[in-house]
Structure formats: C-alpha cells, structure tokens
Protein backbone atom coordinates (compact mmCIF):
# COMPACT_ATOMS: atom_id res chain seq x y z
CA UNK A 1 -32.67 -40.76 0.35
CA UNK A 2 -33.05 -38.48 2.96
CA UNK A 3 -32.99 -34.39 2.76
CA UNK A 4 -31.23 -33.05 5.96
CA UNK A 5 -29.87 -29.85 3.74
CA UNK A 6 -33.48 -28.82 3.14
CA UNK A 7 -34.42 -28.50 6.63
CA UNK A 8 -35.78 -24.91 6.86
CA UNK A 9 -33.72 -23.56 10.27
CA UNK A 10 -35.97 -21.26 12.76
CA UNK A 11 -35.48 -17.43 11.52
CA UNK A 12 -33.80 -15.68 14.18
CA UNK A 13 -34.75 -12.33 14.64
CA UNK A 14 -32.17 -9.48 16.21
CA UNK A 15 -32.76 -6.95 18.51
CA UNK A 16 -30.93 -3.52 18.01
CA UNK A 17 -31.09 -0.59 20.30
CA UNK A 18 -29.95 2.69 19.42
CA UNK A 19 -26.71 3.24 21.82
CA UNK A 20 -24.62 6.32 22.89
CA UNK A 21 -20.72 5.49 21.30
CA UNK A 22 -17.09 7.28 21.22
CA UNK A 23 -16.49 7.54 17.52
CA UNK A 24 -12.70 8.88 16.08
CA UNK A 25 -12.92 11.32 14.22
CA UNK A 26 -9.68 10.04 12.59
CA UNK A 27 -10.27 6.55 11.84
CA UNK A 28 -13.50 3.79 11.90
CA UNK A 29 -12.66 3.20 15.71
CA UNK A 30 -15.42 3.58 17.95
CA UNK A 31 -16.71 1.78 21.24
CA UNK A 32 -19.72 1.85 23.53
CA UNK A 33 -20.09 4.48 25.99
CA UNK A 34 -20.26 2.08 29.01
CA UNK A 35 -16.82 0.73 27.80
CA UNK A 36 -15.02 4.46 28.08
CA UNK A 37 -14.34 5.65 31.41
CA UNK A 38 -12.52 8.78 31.02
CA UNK A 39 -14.21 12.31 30.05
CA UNK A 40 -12.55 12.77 26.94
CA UNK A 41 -11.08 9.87 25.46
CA UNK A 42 -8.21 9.72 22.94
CA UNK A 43 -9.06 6.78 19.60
CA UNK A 44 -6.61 3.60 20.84
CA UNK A 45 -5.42 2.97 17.28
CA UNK A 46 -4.95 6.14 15.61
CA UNK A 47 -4.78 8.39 18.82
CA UNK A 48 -7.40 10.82 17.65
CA UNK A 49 -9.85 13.13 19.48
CA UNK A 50 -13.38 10.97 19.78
CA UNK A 51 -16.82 12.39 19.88
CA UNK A 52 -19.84 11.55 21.42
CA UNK A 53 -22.41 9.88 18.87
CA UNK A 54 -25.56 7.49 18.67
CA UNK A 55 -25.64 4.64 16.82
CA UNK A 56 -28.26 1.95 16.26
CA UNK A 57 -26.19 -1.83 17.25
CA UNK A 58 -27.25 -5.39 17.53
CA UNK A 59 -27.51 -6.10 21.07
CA UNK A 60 -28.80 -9.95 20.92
C-alpha cells in the first residue's frame, strides 16, 4: 500500500513588505500606491475620499 497523502510538502515561506496604499475611508477598498496615478484619488466602488496609509502585504 503506498502513502502518497503523507508526503510532507516543502513549507513555503512568504515575504511581506510594508507598502504605502490608498485606503477609502468609506468602504474596505484600497490599492497600492504604484497602482494610483492621480493626486487625490476618489474609492472606485463606493466613490469615497481615500487616504494615504501603510500597510504590511504579501509580496511573494
């Protein structure tokens, strides 16, 4: 009988970074920096004012 469920996988280990984001102020919307290019930019989904925040994301 062979055991190919109790193959331990490699651990993969994540890298975060903390990030400059557009957060709403209205909603959970928020998206990188790098992805914004206007100076003040309105939230896409609930049209609210955003705000400039950090925020620590996966990144691989």
């Amino acid at each position: 009988m062979n055991h190919f469920n109790n193959r331990k996988r490699p651990t993969i280990e994540h890298v975060y970074a903390e990030t400059i984001i557009w957060q709403c102020s209205g909603c959970s919307c928020w998206s990188r920096k790098e992805f914004v290019h206007v100076e003040q930019p309105v939230c896409p989904i609930c049209k609210s004012e955003m705000k400039r925040e950090a925020k620590v994301i996966r990144i691989e």
